[in-house]
Protein backbone atom coordinates (compact mmCIF):
# COMPACT_ATOMS: atom_id res chain seq x y z
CA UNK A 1 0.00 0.00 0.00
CA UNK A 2 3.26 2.10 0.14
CA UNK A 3 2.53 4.01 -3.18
CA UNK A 4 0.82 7.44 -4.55
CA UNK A 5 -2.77 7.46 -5.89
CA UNK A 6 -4.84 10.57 -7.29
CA UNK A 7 -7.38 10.06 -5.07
CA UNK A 8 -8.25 8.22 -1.47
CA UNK A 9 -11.51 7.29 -0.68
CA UNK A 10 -12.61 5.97 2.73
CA UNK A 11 -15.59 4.23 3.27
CA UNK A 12 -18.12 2.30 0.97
CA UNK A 13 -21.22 4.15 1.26
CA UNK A 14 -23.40 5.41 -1.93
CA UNK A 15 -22.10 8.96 -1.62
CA UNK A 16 -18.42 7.65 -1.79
CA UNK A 17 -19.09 4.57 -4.70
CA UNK A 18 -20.51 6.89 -6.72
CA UNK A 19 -17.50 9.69 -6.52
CA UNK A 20 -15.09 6.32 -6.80
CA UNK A 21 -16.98 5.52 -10.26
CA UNK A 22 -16.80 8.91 -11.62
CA UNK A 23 -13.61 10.01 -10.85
CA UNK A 24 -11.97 6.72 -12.03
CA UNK A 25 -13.63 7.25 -15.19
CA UNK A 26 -11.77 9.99 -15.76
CA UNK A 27 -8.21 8.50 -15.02
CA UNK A 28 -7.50 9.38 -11.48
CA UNK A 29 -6.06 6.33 -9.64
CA UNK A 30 -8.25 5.41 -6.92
CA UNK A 31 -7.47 3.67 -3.61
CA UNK A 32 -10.62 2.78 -1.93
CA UNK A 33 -10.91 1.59 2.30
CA UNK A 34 -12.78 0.62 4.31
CA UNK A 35 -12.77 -0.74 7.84
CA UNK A 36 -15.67 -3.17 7.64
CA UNK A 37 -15.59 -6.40 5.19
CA UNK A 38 -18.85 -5.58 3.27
CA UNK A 39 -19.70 -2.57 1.19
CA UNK A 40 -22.17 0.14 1.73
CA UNK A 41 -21.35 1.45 4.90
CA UNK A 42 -24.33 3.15 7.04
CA UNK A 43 -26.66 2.18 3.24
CA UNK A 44 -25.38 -1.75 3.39
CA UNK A 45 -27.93 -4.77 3.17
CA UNK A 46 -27.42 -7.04 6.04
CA UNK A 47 -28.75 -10.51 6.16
CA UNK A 48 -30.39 -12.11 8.96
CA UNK A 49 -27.12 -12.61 10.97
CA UNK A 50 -25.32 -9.19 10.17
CA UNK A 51 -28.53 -7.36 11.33
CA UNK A 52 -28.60 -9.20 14.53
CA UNK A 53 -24.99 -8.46 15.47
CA UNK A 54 -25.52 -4.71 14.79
CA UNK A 55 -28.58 -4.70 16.65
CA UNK A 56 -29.21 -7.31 19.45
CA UNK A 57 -25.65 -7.49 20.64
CA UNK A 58 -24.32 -10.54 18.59
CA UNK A 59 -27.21 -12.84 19.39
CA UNK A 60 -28.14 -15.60 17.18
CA UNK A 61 -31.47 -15.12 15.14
CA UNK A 62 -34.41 -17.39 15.60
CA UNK A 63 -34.32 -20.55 13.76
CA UNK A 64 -38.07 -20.26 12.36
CA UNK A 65 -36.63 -16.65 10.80
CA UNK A 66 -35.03 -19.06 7.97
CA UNK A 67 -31.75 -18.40 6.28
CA UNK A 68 -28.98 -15.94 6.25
CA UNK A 69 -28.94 -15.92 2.49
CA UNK A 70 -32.51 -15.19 1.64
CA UNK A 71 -32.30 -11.71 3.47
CA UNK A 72 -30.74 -8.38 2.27
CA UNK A 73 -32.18 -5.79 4.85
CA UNK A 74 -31.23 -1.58 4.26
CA UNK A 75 -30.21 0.02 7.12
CA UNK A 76 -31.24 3.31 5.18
CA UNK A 77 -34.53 2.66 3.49
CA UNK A 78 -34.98 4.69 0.46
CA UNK A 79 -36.40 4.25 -3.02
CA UNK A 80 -35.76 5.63 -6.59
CA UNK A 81 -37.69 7.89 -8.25
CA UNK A 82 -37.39 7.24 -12.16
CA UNK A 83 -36.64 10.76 -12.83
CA UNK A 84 -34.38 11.67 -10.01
CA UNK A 85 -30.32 12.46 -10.16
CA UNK A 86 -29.00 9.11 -8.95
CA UNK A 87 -31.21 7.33 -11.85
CA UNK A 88 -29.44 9.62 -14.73
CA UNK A 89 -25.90 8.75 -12.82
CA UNK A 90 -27.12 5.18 -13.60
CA UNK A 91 -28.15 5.45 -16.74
CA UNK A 92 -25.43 7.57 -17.84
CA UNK A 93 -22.26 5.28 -16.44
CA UNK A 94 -23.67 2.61 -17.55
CA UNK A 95 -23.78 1.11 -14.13
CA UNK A 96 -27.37 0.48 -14.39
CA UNK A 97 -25.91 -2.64 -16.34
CA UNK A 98 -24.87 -4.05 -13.33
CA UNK A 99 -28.43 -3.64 -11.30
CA UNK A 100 -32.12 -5.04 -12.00
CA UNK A 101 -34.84 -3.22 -10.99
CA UNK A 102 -38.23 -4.17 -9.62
CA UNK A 103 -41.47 -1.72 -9.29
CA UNK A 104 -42.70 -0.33 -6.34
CA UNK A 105 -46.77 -1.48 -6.12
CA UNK A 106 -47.95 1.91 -4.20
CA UNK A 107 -47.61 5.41 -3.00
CA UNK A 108 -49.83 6.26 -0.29
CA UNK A 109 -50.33 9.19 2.48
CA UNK A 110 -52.59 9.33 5.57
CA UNK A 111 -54.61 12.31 5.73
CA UNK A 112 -57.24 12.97 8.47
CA UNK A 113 -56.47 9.35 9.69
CA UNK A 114 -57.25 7.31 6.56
CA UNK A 115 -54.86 6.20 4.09
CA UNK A 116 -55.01 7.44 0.33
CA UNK A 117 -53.45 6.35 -2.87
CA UNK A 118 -50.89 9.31 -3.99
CA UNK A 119 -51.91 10.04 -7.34
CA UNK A 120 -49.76 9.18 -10.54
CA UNK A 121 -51.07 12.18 -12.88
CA UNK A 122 -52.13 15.61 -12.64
CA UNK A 123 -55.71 14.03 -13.83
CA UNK A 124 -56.04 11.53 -11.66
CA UNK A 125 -55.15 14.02 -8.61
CA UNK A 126 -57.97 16.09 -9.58
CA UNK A 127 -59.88 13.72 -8.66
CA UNK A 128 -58.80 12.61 -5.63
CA UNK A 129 -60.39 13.27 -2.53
CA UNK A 130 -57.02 14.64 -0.93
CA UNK A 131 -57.75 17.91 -3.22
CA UNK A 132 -61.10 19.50 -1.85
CA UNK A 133 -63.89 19.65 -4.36
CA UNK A 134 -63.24 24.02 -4.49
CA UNK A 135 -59.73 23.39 -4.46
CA UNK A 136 -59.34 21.26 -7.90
CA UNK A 137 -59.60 23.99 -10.41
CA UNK A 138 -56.95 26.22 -8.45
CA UNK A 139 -54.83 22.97 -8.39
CA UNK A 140 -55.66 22.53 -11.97
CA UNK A 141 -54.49 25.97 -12.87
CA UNK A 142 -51.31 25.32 -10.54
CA UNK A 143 -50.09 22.23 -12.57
CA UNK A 144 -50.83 23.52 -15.76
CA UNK A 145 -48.52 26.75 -14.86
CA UNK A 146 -46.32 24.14 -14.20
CA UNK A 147 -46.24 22.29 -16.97
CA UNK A 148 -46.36 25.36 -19.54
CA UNK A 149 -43.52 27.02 -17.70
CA UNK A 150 -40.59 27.94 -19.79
CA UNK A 151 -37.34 29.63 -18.15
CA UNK A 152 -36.99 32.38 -20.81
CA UNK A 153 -40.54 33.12 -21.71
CA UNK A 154 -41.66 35.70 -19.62
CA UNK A 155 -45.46 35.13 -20.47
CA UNK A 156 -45.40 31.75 -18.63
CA UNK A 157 -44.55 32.86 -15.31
CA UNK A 158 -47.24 35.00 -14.06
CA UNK A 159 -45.17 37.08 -12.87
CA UNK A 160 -43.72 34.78 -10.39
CA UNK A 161 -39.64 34.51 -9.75
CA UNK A 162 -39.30 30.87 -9.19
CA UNK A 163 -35.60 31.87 -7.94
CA UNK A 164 -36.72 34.43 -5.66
CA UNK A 165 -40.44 34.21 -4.34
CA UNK A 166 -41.07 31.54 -1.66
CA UNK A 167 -43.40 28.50 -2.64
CA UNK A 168 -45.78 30.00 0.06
CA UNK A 169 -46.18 33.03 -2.32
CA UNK A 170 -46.80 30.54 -5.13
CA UNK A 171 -49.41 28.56 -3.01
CA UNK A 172 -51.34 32.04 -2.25
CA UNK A 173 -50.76 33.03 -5.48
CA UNK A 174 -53.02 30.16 -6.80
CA UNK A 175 -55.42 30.35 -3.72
CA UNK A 176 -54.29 26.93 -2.57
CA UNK A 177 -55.53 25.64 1.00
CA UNK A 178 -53.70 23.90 3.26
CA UNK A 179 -54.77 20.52 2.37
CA UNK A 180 -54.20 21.01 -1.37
CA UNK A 181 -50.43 22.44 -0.11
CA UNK A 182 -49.79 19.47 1.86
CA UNK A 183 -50.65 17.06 -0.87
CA UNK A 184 -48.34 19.04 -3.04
CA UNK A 185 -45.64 19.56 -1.02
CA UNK A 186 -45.06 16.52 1.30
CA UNK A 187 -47.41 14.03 -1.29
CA UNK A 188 -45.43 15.04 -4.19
CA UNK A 189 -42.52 17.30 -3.33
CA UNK A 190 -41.08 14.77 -0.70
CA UNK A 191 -40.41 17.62 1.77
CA UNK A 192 -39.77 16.58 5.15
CA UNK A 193 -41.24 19.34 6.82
CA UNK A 194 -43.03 23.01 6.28
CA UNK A 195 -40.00 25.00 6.22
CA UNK A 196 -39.81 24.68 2.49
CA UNK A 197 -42.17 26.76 2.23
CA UNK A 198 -39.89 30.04 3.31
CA UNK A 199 -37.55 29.13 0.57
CA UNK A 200 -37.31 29.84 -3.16
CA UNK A 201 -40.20 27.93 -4.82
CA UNK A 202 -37.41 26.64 -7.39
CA UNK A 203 -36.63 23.65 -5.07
CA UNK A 204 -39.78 22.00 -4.78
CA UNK A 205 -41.44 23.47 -8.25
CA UNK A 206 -38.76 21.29 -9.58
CA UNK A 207 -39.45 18.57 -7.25
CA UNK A 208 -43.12 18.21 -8.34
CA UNK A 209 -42.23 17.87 -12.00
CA UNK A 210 -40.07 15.71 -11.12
CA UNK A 211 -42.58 13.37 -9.71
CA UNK A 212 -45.14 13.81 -12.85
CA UNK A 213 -42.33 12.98 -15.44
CA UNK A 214 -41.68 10.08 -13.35
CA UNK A 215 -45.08 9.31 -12.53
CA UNK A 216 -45.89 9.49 -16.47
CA UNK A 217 -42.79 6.82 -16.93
CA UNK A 218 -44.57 4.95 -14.55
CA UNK A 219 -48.19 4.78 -15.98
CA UNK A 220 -46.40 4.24 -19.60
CA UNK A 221 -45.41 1.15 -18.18
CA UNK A 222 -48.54 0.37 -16.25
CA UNK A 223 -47.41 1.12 -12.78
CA UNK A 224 -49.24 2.70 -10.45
CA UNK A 225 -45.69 3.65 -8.31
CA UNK A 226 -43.35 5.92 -9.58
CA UNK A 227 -40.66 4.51 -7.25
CA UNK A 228 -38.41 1.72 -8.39
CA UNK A 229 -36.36 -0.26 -5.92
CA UNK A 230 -32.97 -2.13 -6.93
CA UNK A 231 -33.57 -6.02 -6.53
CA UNK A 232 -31.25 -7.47 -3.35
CA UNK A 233 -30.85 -4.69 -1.33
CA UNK A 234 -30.02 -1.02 -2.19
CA UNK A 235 -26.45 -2.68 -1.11
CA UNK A 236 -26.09 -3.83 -4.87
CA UNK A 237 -26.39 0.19 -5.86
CA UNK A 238 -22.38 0.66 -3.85
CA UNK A 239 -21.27 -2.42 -5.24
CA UNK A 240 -22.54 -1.57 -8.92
CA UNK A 241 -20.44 1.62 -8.32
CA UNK A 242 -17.51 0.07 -7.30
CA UNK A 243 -17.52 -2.47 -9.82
CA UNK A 244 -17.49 0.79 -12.24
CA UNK A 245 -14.42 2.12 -10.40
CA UNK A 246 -12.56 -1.50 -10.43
CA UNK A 247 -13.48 -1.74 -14.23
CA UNK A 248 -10.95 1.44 -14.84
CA UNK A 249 -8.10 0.15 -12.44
CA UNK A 250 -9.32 1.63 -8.95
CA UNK A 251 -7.75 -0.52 -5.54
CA UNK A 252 -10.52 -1.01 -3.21
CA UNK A 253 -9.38 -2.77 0.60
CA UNK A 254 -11.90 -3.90 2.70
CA UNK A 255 -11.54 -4.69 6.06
CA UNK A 256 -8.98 -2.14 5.81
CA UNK A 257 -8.58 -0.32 10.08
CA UNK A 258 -7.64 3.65 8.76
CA UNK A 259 -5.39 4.48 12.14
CA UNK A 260 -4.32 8.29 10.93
CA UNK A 261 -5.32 10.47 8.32
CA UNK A 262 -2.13 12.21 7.87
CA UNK A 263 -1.54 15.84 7.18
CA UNK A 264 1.16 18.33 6.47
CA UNK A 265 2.79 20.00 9.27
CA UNK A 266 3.21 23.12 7.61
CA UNK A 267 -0.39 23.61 6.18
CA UNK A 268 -2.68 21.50 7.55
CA UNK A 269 -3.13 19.73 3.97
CA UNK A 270 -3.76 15.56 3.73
CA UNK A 271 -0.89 13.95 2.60
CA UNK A 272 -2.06 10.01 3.03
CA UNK A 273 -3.74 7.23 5.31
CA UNK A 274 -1.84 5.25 7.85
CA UNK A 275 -3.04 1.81 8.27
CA UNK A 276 -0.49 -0.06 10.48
CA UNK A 277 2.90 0.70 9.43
CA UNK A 278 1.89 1.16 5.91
CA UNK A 279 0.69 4.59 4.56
CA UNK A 280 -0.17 5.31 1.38
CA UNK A 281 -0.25 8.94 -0.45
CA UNK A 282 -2.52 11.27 -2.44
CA UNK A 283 -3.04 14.61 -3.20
CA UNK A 284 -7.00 14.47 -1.74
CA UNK A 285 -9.34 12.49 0.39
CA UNK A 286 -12.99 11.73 0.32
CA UNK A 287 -14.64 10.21 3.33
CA UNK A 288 -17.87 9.77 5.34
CA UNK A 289 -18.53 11.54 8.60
CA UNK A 290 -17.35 8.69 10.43
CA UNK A 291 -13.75 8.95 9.42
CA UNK A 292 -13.13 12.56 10.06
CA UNK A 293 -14.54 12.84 13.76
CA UNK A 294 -12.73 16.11 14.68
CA UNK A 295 -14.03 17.72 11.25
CA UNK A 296 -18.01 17.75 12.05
CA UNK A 297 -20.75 19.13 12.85
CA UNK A 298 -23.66 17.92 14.46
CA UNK A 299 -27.08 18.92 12.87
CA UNK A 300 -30.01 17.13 14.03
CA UNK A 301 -30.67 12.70 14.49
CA UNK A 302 -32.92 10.14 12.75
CA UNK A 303 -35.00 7.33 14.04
CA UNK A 304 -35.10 4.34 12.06
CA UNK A 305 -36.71 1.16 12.32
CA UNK A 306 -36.39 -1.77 10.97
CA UNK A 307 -39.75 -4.21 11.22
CA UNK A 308 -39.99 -7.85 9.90
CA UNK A 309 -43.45 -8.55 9.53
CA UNK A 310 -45.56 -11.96 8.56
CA UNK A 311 -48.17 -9.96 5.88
CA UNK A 312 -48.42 -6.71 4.52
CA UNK A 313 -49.19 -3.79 6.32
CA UNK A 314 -52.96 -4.13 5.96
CA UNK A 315 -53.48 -0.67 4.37
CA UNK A 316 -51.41 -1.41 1.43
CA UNK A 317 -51.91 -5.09 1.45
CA UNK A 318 -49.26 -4.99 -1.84
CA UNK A 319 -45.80 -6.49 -2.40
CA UNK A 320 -44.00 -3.31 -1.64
CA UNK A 321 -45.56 -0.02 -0.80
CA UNK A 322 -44.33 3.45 0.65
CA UNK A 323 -46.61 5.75 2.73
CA UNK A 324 -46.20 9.42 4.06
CA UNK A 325 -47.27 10.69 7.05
CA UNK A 326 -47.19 14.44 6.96
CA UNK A 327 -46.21 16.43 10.08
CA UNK A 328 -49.11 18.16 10.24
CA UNK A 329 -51.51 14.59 9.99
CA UNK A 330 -49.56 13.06 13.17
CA UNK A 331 -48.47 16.78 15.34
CA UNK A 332 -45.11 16.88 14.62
CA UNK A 333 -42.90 19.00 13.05
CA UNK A 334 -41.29 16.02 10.44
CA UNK A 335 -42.81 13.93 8.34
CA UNK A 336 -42.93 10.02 8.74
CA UNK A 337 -41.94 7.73 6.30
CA UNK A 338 -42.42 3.88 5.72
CA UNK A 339 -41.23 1.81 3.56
CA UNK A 340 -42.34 -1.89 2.77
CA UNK A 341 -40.84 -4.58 0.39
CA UNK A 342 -41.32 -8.48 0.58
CA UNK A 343 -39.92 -11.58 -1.34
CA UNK A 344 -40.50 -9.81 -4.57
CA UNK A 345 -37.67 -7.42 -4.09
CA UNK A 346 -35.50 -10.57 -3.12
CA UNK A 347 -34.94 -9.14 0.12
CA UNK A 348 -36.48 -11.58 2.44
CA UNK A 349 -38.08 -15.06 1.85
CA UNK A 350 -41.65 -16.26 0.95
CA UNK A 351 -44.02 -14.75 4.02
CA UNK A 352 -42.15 -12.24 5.18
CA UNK A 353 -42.19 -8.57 4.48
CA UNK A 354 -39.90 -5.82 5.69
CA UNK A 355 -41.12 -2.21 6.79
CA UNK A 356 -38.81 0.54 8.10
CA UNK A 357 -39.58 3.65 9.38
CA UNK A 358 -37.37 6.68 9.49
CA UNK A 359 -38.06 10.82 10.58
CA UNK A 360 -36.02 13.32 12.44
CA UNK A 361 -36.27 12.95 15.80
CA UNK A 362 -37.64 15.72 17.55
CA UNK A 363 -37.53 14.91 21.55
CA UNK A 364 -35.35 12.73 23.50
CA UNK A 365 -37.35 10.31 24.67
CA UNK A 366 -38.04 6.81 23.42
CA UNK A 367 -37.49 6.50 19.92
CA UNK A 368 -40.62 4.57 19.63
CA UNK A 369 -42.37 6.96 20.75
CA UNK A 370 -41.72 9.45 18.44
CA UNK A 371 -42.97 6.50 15.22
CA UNK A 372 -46.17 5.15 17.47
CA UNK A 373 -48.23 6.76 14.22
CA UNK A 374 -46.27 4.96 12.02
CA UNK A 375 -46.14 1.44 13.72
CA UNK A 376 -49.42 1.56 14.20
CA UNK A 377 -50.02 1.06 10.71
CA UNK A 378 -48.08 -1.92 10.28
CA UNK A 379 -50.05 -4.68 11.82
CA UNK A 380 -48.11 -7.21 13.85
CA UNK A 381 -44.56 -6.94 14.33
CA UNK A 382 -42.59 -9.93 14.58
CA UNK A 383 -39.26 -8.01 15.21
CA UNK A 384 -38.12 -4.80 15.59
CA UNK A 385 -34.94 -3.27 15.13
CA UNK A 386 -34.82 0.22 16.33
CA UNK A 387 -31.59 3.00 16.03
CA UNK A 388 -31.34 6.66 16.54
CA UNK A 389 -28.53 8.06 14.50
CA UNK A 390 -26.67 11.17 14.86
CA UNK A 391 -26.64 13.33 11.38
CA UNK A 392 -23.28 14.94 10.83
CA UNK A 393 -22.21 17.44 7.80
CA UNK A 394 -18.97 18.80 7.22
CA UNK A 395 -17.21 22.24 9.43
CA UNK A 396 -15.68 23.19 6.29
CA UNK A 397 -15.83 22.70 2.76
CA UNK A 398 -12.37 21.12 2.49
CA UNK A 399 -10.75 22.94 -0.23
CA UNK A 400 -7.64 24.38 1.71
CA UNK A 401 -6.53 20.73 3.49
CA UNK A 402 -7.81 18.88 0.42
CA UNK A 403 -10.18 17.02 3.15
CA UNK A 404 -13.59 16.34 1.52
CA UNK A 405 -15.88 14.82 3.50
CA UNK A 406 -20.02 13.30 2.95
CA UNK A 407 -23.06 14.22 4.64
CA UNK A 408 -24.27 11.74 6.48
CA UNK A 409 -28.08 10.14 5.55
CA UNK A 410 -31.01 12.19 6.41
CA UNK A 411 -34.43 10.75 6.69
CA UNK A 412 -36.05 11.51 3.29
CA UNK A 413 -37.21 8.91 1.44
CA UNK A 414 -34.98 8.83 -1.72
CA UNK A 415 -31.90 9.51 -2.60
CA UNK A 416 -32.44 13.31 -4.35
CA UNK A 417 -30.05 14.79 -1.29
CA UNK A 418 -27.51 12.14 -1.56
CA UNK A 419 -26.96 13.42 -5.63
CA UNK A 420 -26.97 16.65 -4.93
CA UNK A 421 -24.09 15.77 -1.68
CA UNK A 422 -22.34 14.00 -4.42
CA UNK A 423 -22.50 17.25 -7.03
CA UNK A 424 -21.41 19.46 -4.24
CA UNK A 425 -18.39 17.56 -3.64
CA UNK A 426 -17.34 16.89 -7.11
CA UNK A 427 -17.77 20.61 -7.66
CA UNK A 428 -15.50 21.43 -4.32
CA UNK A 429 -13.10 18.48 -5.34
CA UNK A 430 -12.60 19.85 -9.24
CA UNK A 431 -13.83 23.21 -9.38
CA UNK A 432 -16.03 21.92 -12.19
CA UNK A 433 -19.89 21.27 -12.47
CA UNK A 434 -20.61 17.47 -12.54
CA UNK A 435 -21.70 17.17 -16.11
CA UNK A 436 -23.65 13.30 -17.06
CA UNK A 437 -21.78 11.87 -20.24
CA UNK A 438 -21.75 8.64 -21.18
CA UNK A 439 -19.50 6.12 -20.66
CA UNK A 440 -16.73 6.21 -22.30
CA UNK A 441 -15.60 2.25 -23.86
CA UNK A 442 -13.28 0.20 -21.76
CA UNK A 443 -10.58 -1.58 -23.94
């Protein structure tokens, strides 16, 4: 390990696969740790045994649980969208070569304690009953503005500054009600809580087309979901990464300890990684929170739990669902989210289905407490596996030491913020915007 490389990357989460990919694509010599002997990180698959020494202290599962093999569990559940960030990255490396993909049955949301279908077209959420009768033609008029807007035609924006005004100018703007705003932003938009509203509209105007074009996908193929999920774990979507880097000559160590990140006496700047007596050199390093301790912040936590269950949450009763519950449904300030997937996702075997929940946590009290809405939903519970995670982000943006570290996961329910973490530090790392191209041909 006693040589030079371009580039150092520590730890195998998305966030850091993804940069591996990239940047070995473009001929920097990648060295790639990590400490544990799987990939992934803190967005791994475990199987039955992995996910009981994380959680339960090393004990053995139950027998009647079945085999290690047929389970591949996320400890950060998340789905694709089909028009979202990571999906182009896919596409575009050609990593998406490497994965198979299996649709997501259902969207839902719980409003005023019932559980609704999220609508998969502008049409069909006209006539929803989570848009109020007097509320449909404003929401009518909203989407449309939407879908006619075009960035330099002035006529189209009715007088509206995406960039500038808030979206809760936009919402009055159209004489939208609180429901209708809910459905749009948390439904549709994703956010996690109501403070999107104080910012520019841009963000989650973009959002909500976002989730038509892929909704439209969706319906062309007869889906009623426009979430996809990758089949085995969203484990494989690291290792599909990595495979990309290994393809153009990057080093990747596993079960690698990282004992000192060494810098430069005179400036502060990384010179290499000490692992035992061996250290090897580069002119940058890109790691997750948990390898730069000293160098982050703390911004907030996130409950998540991990349920294995014997049928499907009876409000879904599908193969794989997700359903929102918006702050403002359960008295909190965050938004719930669930997640469900079963043998069809070839994560677990044949009568068994896996639901997570994850939010912010808000108190600290019992975890549980702070999900009751959300476990309520899901019928028995065989197990439950339950963790409250601290969320770190970077002190500084790492362009003087050359030290570029990840965000860690947050609790939303796909992976927009981990593309636009990845963007940000490609930009910091090369001064340039990450720009999709296509693969170039391996020899």
């Amino acid at each position: 390990m006693d040589e030079e490389y371009d580039v150092i990357i520590l730890g195998t989460g998305l966030t850091e696969c993804m940069l591996s990919g990239i940047l070995a694509v473009e001929g920097k010599k990648v060295l790639h740790m990590d400490r544990n002997d799987f990939y992934g990180g803190e967005c791994a698959s475990l199987n039955l045994t992995q996910l009981y020494q994380r959680f339960r202290n090393g004990a053995a599962p139950p027998e009647e649980l079945g085999r290690d093999r047929d389970y591949n569990i996320d400890l950060i559940p998340k789905f694709l969208m089909e028009g979202e960030g990571l999906v182009k990255v896919l596409v575009y490396t050609d990593v998406i070569r490497y994965l198979e993909f299996n649709a997501i049955a259902t969207s839902m949301v719980l409003c005023q304690g019932s559980i609704y279908k999220v609508p998969s077209t502008a049409a069909e959420a006209l006539s929803s009953s989570l848009v109020g009768l007097l509320q449909k033609p404003r929401a009518r008029t909203f989407f449309n503005f939407l879908k006619n807007w075009k960035e330099d035609d002035p006529k189209t924006h009715e007088g509206l500054d995406l960039n500038r005004d808030t979206m809760a100018k936009v919402y009055s703007s159209f004489s939208l009600n609180e429901d209708t705003q809910e459905f749009i932003g948390h439904a549709m938009a994703l956010q996690l809580d109501d403070k999107y509203k104080t910012r520019p509209a841009r963000e989650t105007c973009d959002r909500v087309i976002m989730y038509a074009n892929s909704a439209a996908r969706a319906m062309e193929g007869k889906r009623d979901s426009p979430y996809i999920y990758p089949l085995f774990g969203l484990g494989d979507l690291p290792q599909a990464f990595a495979r990309l880097s290994a393809v153009y000559a990057g080093t990747f160590m596993l079960n690698t300890p990282v004992d000192e990140i060494v810098c430069s006496k005179d400036d502060g700047s990384f010179v290499g990684v000490r692992s035992g007596d061996q250290v090897a050199k580069a002119k940058i390093v890109i790691g997750d929170p948990s390898y730069f301790t000293s160098s982050v912040r703390k911004i907030g936590r996130v409950i998540r739990a991990i349920c294995l269950l014997r049928s499907p949450i009876p409000s879904a009763k599908a193969d794989s669902a997700q359903i929102i519950l918006p702050q403002r449904q359960t008295g909190r300030e965050h938004d719930i989210y669930i997640t469900c997937l079963s043998e069809a996702q070839k994560i677990c075997p044949k009568g068994c289905w896996i639901a997570s929940v994850s939010t912010i946590a808000e108190t600290n009290g019992d975890p549980k407490n702070e999900i009751a809405a959300a476990l309520k939903l899901l019928g028995p519970i065989e197990q439950i596996f339950v963790s409250d995670s601290d969320v770190f982000e970077p002190v500084s943006d790492g362009t003087k030491t050359n030290v570029f570290i990840s965000r860690s996961y947050d609790a939303t329910s796909h992976f927009e913020t981990v593309y636009e973490d990845v963007k940000d530090l490609y930009y910091r790392i090369t001064g340039k915007d990450l720009v999709l191209q296509k693969r170039p041909p391996t020899a």
